[in-house]
N, C-alpha and C. Protein backbone atom coordinates (compact mmCIF):
# COMPACT_ATOMS: atom_id res chain seq x y z
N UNK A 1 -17.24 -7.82 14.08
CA UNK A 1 -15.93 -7.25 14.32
C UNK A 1 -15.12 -7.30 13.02
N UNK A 2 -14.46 -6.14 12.70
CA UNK A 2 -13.53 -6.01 11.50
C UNK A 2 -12.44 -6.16 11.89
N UNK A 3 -11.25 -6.43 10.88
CA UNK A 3 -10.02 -6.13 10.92
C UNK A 3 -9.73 -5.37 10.21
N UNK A 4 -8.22 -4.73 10.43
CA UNK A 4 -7.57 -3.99 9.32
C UNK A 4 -6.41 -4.57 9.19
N UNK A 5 -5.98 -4.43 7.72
CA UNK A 5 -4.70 -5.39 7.53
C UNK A 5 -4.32 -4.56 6.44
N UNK A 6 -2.72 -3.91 6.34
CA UNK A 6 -2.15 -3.42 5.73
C UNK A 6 -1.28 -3.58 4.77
N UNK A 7 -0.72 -4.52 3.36
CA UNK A 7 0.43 -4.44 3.29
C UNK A 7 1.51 -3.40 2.84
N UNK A 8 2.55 -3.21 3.54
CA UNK A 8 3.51 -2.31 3.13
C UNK A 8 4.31 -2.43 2.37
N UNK A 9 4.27 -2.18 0.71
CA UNK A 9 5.72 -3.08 -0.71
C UNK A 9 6.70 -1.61 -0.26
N UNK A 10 7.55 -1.32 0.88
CA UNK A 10 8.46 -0.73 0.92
C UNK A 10 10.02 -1.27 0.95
N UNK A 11 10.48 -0.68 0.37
CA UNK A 11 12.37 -1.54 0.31
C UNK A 11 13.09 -0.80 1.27
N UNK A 12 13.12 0.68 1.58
CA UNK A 12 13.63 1.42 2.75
C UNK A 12 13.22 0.76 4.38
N UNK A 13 14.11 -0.04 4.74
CA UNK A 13 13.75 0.11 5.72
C UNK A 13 13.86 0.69 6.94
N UNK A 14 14.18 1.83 6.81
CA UNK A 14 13.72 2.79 7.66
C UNK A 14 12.35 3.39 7.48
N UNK A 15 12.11 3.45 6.65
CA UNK A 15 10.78 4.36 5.93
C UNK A 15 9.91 3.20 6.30
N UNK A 16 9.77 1.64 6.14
CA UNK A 16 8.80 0.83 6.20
C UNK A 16 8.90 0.17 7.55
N UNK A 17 9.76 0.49 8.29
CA UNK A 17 9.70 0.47 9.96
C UNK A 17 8.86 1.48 10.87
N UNK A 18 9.18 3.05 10.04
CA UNK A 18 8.35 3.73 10.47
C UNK A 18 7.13 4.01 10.50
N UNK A 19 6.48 3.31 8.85
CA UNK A 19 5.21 3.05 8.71
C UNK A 19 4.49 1.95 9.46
N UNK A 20 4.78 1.12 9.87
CA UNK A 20 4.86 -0.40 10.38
C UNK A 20 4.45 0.50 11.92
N UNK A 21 5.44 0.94 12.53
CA UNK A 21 4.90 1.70 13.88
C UNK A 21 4.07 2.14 14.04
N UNK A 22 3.81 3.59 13.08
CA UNK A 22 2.80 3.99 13.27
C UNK A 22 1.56 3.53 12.92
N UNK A 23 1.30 2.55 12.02
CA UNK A 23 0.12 1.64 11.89
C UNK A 23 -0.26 1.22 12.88
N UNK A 24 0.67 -0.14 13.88
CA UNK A 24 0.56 -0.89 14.18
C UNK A 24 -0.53 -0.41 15.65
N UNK A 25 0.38 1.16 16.13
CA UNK A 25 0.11 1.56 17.02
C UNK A 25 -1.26 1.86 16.96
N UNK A 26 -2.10 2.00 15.78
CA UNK A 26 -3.10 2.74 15.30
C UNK A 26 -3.80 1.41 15.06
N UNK A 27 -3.60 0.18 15.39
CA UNK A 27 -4.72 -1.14 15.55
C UNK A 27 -4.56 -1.55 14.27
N UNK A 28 -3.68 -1.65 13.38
CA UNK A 28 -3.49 -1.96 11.95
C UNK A 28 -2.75 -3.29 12.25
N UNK A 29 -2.62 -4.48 11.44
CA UNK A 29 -1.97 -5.88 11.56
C UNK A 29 -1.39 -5.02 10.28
N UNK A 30 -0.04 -4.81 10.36
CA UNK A 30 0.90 -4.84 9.56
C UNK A 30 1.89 -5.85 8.65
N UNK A 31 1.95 -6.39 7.38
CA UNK A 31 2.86 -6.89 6.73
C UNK A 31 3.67 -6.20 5.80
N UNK A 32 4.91 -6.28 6.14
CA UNK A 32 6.03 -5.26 5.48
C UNK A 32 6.98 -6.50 4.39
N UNK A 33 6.42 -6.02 2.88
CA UNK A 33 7.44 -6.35 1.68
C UNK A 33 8.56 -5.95 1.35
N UNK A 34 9.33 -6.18 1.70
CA UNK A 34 10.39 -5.33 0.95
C UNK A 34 10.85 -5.43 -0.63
N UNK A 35 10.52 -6.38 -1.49
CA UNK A 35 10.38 -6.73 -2.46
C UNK A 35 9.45 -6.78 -3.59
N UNK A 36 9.64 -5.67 -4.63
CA UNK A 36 8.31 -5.30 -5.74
C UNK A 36 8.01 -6.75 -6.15
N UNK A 37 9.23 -8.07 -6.30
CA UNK A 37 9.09 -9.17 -6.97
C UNK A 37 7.82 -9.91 -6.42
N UNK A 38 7.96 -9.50 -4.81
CA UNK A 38 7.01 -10.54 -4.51
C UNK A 38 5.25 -9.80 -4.27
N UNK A 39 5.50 -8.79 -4.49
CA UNK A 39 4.33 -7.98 -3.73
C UNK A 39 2.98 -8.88 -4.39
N UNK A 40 3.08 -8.90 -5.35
CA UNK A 40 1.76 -9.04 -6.18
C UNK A 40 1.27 -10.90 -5.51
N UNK A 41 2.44 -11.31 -5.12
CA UNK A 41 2.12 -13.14 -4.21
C UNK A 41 1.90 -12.78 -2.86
N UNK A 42 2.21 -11.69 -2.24
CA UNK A 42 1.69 -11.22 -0.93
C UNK A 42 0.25 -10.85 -0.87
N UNK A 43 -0.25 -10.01 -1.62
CA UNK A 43 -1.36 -9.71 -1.95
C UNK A 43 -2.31 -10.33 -2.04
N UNK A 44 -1.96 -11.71 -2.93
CA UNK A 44 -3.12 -12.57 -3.10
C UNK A 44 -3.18 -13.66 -1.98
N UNK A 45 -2.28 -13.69 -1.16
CA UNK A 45 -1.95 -14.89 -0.23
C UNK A 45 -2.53 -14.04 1.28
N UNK A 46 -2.56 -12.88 1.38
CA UNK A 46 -2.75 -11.91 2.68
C UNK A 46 -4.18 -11.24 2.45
N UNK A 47 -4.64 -11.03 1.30
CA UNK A 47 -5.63 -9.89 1.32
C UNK A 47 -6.20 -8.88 1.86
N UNK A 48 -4.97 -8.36 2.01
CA UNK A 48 -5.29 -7.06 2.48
C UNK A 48 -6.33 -6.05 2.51
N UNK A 49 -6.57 -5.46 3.89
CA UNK A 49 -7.66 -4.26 3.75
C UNK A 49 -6.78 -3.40 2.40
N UNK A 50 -5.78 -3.13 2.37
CA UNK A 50 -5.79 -1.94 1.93
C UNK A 50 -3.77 -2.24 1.55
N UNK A 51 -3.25 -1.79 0.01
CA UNK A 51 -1.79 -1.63 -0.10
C UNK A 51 -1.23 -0.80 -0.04
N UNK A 52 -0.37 0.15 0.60
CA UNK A 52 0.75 0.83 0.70
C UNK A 52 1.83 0.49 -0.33
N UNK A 53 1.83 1.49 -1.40
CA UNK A 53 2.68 0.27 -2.47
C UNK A 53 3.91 1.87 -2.44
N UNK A 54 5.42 1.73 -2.81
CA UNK A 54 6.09 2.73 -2.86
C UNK A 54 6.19 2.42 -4.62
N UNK A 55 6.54 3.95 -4.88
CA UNK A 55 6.49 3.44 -6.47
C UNK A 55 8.04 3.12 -7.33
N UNK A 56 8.89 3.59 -6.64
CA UNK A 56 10.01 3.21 -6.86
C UNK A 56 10.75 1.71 -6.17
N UNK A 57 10.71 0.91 -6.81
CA UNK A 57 11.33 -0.52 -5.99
C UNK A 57 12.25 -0.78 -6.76
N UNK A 58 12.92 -1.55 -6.11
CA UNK A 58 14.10 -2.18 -6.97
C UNK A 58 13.90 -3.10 -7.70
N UNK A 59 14.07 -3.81 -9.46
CA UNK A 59 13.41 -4.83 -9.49
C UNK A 59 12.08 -4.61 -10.46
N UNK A 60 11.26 -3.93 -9.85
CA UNK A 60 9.64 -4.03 -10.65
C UNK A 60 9.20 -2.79 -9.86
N UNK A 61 8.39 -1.40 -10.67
CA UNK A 61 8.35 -0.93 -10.17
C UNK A 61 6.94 -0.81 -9.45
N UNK A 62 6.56 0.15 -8.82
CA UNK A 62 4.85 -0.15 -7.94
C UNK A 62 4.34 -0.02 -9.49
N UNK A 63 4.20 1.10 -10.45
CA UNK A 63 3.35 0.95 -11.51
C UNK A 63 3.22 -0.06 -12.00
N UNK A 64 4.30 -0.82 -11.88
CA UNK A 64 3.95 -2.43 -12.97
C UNK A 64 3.05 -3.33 -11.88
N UNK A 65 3.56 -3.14 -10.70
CA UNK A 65 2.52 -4.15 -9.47
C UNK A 65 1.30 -3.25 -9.93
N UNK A 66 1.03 -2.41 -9.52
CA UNK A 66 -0.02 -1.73 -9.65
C UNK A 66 -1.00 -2.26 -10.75
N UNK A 67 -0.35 -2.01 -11.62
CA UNK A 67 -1.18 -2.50 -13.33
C UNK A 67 -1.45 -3.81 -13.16
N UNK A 68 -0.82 -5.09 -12.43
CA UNK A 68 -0.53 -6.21 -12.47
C UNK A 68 -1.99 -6.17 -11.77
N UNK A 69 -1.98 -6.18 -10.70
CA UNK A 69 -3.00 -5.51 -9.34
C UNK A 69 -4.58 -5.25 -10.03
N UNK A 70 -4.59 -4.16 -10.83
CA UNK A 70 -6.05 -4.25 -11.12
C UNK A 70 -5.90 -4.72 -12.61
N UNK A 71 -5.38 -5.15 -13.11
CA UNK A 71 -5.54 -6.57 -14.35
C UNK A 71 -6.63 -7.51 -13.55
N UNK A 72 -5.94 -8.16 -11.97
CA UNK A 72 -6.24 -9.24 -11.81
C UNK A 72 -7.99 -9.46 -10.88
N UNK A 73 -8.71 -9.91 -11.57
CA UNK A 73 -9.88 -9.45 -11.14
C UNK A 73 -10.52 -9.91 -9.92
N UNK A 74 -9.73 -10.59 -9.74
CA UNK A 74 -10.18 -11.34 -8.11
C UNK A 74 -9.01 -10.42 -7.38
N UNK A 75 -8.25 -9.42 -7.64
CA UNK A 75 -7.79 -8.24 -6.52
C UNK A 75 -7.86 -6.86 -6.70
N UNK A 76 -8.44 -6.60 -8.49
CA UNK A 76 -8.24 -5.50 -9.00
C UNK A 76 -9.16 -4.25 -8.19
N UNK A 77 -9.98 -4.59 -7.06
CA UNK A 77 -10.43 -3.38 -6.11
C UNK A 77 -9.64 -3.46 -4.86
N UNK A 78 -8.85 -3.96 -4.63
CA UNK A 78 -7.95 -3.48 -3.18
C UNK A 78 -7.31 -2.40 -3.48
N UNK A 79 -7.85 -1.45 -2.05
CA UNK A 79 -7.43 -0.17 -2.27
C UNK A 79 -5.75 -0.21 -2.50
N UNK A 80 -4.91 0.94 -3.05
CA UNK A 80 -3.57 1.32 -3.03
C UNK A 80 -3.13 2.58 -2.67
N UNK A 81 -2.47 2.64 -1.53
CA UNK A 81 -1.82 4.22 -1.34
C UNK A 81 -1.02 4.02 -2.01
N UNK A 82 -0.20 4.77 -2.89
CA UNK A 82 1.22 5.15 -3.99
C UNK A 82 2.20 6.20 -2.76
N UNK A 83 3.20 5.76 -2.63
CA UNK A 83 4.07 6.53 -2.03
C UNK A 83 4.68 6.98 -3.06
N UNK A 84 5.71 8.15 -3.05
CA UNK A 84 6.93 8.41 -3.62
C UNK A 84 7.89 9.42 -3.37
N UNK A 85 8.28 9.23 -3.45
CA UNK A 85 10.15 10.40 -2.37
C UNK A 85 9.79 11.67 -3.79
N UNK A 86 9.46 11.10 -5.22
CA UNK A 86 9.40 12.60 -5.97
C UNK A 86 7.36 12.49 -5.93
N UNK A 87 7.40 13.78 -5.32
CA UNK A 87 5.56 13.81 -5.06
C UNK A 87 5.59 14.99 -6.87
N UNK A 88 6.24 14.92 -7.73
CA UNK A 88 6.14 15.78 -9.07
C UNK A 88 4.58 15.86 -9.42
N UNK A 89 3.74 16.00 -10.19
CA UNK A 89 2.68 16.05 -10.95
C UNK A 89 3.08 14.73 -11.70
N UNK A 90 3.80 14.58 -12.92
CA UNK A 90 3.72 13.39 -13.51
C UNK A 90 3.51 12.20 -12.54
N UNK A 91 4.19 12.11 -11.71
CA UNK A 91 4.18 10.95 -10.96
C UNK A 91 2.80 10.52 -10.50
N UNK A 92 2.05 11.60 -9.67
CA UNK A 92 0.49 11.79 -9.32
C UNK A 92 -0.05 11.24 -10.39
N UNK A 93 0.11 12.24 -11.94
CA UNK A 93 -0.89 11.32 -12.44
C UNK A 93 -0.65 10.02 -12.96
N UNK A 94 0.95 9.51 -13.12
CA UNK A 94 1.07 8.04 -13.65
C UNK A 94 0.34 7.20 -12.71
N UNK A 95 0.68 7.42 -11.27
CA UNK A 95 0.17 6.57 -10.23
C UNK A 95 -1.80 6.71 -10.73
N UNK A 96 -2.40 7.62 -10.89
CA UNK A 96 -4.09 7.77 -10.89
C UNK A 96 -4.17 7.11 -11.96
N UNK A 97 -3.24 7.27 -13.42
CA UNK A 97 -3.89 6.57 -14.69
C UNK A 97 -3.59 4.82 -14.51
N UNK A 98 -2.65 4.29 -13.12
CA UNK A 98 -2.21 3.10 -13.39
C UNK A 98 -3.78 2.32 -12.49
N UNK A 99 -4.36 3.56 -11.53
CA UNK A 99 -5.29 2.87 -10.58
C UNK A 99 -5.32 3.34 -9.19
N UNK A 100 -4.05 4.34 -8.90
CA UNK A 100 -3.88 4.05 -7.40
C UNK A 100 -5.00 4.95 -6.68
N UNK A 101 -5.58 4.43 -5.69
CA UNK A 101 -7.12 4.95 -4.85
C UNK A 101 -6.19 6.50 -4.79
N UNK A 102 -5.18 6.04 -4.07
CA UNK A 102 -4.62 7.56 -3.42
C UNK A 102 -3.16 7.88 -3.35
N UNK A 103 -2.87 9.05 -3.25
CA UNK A 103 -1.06 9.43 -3.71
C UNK A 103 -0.56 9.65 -2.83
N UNK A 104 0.55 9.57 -1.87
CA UNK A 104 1.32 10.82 -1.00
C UNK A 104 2.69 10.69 -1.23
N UNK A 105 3.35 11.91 -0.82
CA UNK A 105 4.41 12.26 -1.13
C UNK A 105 5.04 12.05 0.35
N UNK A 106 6.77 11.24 -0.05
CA UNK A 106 7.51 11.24 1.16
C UNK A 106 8.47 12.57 0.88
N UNK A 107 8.68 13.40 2.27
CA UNK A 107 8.01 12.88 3.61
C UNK A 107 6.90 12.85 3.74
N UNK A 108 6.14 12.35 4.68
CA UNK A 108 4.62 12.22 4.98
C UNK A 108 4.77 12.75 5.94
N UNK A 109 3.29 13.30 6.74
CA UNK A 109 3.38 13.83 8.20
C UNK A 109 2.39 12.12 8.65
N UNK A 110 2.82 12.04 9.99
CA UNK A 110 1.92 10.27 10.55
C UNK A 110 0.78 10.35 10.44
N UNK A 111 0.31 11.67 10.74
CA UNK A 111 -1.29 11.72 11.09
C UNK A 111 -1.69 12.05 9.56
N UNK A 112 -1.12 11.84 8.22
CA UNK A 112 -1.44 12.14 6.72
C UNK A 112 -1.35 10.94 6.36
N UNK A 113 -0.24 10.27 6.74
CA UNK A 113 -0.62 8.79 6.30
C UNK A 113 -1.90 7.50 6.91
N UNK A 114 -1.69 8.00 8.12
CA UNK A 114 -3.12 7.37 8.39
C UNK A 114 -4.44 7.39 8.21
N UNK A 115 -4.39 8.87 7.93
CA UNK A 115 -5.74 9.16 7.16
C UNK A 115 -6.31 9.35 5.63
N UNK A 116 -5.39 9.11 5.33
CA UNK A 116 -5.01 8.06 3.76
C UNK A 116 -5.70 7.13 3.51
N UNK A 117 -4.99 6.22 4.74
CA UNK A 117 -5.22 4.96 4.57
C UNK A 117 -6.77 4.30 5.30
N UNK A 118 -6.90 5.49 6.16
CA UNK A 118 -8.10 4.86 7.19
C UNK A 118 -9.23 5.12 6.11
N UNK A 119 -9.09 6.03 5.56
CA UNK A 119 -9.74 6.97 4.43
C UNK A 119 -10.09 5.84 2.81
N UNK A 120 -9.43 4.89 2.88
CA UNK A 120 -9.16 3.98 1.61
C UNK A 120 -9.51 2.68 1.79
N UNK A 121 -9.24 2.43 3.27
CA UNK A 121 -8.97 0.62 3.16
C UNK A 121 -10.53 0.30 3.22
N UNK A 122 -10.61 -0.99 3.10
CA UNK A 122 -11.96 -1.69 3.05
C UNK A 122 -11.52 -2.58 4.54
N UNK A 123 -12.74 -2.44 5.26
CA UNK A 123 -12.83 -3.02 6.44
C UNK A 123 -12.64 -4.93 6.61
N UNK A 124 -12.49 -5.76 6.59
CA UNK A 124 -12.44 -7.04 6.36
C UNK A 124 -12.79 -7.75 7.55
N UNK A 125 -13.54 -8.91 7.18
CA UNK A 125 -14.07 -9.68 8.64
C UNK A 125 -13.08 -10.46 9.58
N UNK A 126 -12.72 -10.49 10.97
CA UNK A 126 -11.95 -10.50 11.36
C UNK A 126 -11.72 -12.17 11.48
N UNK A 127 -10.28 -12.51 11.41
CA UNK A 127 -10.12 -13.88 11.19
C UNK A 127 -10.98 -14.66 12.44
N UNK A 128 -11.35 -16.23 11.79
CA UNK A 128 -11.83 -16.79 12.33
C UNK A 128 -13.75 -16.10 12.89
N UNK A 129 -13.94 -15.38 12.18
CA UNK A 129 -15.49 -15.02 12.79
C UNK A 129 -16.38 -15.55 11.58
């Protein structure tokens, strides 16, 4: 038996409530960051199937978690979705040259973000087995 475990580094929380739902509903164990400061101590303390990172945070942005992220070699393959409110070309490719598995642009449609993510995460053995 697998789990899936998500974390979400979103600061909107509206936007990371709504993701959080529709995960959760979709059999995902959700943890929602609101803080770029801490993302990179969530990460290593949760190990996530898979990060939802937004790239704009307050603080530190996802590119610097990001870079931080696959520096560190005991996390540098956990997948990353890159959100961002500007879906531009530069942005796409800063997010691909920093690492991120995959890009989307907010708004998202639900059934685009999940298959993103279902599409990315690495399956993980389910606690306690």
């Amino acid at each position: 038996m697998t789990e899936k475990r998500v974390l979400v580094v979103e600061d909107e929380p509206n936007i990371a409530e709504a993701i959080r739902f529709i995960l959760s509903r979709a059999g995902w164990a959700v943890t929602v960051e609101p803080s770029g400061a801490r993302a990179m101590v969530q990460i290593a303390e949760w190990r996530p199937s898979a990060v939802i990172l937004d790239l704009m945070l307050p603080g530190r942005s996802g590119l610097d978690i990001l870079a931080e992220l696959r520096a560190d070699a005991g996390l540098a393959t956990t997948p990353v979705l890159m959100l961002s409110a500007r879906g531009q070309g530069r942005d796409r490719e800063a997010a691909a040259a920093a690492g991120a598995t995959a890009f989307l642009a907010k708004p998202f449609a639900n059934a685009d973000l999940l298959s993103a993510l279902e599409e990315i995460a690495v399956p993980l053995p389910a606690q306690g087995a």
